[in-house]
C-alpha atoms as a PDB file:
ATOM      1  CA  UNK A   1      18.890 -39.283  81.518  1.00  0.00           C
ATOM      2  CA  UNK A   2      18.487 -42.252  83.681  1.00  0.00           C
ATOM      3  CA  UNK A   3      19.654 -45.629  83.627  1.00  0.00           C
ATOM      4  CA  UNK A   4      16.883 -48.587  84.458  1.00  0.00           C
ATOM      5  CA  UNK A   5      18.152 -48.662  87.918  1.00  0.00           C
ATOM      6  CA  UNK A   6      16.876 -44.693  88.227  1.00  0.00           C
ATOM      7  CA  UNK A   7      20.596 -43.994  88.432  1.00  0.00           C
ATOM      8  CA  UNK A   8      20.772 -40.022  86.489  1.00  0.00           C
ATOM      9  CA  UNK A   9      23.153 -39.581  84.032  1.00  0.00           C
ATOM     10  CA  UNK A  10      23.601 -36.831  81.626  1.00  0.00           C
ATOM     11  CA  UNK A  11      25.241 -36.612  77.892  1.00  0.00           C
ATOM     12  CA  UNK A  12      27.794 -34.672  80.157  1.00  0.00           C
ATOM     13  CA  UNK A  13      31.217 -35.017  79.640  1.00  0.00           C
ATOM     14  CA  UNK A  14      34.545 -35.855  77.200  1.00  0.00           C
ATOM     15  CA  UNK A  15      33.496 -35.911  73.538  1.00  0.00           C
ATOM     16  CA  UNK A  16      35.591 -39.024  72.352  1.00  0.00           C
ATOM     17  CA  UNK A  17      33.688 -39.745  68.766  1.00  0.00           C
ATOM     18  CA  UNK A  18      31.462 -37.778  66.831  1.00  0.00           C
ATOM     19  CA  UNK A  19      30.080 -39.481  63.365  1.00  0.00           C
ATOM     20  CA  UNK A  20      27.190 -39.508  61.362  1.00  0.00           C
ATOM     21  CA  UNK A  21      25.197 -42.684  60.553  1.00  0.00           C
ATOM     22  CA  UNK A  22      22.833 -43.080  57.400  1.00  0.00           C
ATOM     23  CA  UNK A  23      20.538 -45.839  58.269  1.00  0.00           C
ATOM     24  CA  UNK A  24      19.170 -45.645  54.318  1.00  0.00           C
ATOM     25  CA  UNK A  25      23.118 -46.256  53.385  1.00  0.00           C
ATOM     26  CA  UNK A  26      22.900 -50.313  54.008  1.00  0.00           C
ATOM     27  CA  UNK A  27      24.959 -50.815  57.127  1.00  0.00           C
ATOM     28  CA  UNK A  28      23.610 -51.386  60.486  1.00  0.00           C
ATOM     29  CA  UNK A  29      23.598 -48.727  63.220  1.00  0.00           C
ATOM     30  CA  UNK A  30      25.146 -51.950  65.298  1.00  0.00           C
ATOM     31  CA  UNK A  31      28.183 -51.967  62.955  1.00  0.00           C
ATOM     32  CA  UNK A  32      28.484 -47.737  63.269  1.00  0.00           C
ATOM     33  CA  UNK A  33      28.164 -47.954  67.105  1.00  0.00           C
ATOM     34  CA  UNK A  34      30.766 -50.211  67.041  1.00  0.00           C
ATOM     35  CA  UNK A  35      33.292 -48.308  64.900  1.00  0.00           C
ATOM     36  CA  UNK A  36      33.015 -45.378  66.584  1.00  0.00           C
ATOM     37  CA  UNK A  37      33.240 -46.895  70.078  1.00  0.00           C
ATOM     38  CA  UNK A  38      36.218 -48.151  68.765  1.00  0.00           C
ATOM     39  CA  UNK A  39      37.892 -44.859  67.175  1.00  0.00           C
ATOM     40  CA  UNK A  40      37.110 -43.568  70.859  1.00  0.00           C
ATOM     41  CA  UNK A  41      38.696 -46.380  72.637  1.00  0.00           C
ATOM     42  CA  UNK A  42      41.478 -46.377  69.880  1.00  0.00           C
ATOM     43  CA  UNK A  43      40.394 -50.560  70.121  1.00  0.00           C
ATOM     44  CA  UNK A  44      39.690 -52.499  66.815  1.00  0.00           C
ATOM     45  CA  UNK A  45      35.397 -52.782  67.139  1.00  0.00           C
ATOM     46  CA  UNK A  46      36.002 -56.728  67.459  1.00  0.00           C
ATOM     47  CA  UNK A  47      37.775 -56.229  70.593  1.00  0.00           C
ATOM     48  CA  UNK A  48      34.851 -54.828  71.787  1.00  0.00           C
ATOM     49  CA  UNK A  49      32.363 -56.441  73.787  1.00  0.00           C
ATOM     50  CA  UNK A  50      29.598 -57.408  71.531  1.00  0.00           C
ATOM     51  CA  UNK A  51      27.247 -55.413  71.150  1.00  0.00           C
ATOM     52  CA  UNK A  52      24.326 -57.345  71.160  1.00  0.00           C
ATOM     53  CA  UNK A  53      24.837 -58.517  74.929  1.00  0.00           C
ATOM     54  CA  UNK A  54      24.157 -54.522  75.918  1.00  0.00           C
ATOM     55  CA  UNK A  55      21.260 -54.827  73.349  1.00  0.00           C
ATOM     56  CA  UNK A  56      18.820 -55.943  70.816  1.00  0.00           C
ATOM     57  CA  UNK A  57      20.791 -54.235  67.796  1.00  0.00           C
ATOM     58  CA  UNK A  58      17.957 -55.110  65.558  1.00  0.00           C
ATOM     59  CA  UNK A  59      15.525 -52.701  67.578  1.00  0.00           C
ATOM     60  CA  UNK A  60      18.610 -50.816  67.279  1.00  0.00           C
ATOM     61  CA  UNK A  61      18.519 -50.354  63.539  1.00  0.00           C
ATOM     62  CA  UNK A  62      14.813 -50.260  63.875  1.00  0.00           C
ATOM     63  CA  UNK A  63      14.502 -46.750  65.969  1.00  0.00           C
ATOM     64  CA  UNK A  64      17.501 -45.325  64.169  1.00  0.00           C
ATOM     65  CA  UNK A  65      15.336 -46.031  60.812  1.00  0.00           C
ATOM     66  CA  UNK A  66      12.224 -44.485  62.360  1.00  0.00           C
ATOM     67  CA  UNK A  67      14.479 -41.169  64.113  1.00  0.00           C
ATOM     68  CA  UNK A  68      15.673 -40.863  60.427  1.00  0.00           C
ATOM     69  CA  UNK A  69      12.589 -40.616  59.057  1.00  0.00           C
ATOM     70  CA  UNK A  70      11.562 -37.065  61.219  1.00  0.00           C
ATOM     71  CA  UNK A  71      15.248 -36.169  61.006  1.00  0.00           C
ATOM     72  CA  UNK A  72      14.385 -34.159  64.588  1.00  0.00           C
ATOM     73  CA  UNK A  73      17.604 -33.421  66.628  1.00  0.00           C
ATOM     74  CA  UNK A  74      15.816 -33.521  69.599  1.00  0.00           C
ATOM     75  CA  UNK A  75      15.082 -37.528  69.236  1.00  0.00           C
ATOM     76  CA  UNK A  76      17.567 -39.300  70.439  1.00  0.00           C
ATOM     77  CA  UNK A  77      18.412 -42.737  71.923  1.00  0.00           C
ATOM     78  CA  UNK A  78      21.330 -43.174  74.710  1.00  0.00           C
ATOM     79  CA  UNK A  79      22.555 -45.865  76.099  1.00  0.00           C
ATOM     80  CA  UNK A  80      26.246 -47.298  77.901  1.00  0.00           C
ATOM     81  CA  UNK A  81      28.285 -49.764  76.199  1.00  0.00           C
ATOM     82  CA  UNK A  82      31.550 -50.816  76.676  1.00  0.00           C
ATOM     83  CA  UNK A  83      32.372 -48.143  79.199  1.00  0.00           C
ATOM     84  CA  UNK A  84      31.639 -45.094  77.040  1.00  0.00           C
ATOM     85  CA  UNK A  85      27.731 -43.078  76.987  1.00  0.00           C
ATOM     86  CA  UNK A  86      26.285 -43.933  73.190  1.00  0.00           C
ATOM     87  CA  UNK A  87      23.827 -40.942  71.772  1.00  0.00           C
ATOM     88  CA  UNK A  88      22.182 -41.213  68.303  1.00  0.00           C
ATOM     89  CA  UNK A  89      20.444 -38.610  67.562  1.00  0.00           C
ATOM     90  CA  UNK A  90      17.624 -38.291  64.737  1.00  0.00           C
ATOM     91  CA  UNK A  91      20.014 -36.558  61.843  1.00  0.00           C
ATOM     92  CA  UNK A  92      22.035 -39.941  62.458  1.00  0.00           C
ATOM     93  CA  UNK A  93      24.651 -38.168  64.734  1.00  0.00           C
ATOM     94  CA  UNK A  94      26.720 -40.761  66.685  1.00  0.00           C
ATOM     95  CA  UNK A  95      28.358 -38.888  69.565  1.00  0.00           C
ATOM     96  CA  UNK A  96      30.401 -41.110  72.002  1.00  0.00           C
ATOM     97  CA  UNK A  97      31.314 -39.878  75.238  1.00  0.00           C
ATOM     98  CA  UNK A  98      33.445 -40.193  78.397  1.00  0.00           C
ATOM     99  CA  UNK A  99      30.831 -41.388  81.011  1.00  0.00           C
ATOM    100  CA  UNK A 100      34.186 -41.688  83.771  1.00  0.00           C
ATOM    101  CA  UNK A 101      34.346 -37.842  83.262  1.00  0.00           C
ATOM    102  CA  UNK A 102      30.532 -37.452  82.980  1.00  0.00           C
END
């Protein structure tokens, strides 16, 4: 992966969070990311940054709906907030990783 800056990155690294996200269940992918960046910081999510300065969360919930619908493991989307790397793939998986260790 790369970051906007061409900076490479990979989904290397510590696994610190790994949940599973139903965006047919009601709740936002927003409000996931956030609880499991917080399980993996061990931080409540609202002493998190929010998360809608790294992002627009409602394009967020809008690719996590469309993923969902080809439920394809290779689809994912990745991105860095609050210090950790952020994957979500298209089964809804919500892995949260170590990007220091990365």
């Amino acid at each position: 992966m790369m970051d906007e800056d061409g900076t490479e990155w990979s989904d290397g690294g510590t696994t610190l969070d790994r949940s599973v996200h139903d965006p047919a269940a009601g709740d936002s992918t927003g409000t996931a990311v956030a609880l499991a960046v917080g399980r993996a910081k061990d931080v409540p999510p609202t002493e998190l940054p929010q998360l809608e300065s790294a992002l627009d969360t409602d394009a967020l919930d809008r690719l996590t709906a469309s993923l969902a619908t080809r439920s394809d493991e290779q689809s994912r989307i990745s991105f860095r907030y609050a210090g950790v790397a952020v994957s979500i793939s298209g089964t809804g998986e919500i892995v949260v990783r170590d990007i220091e260790s990365a």
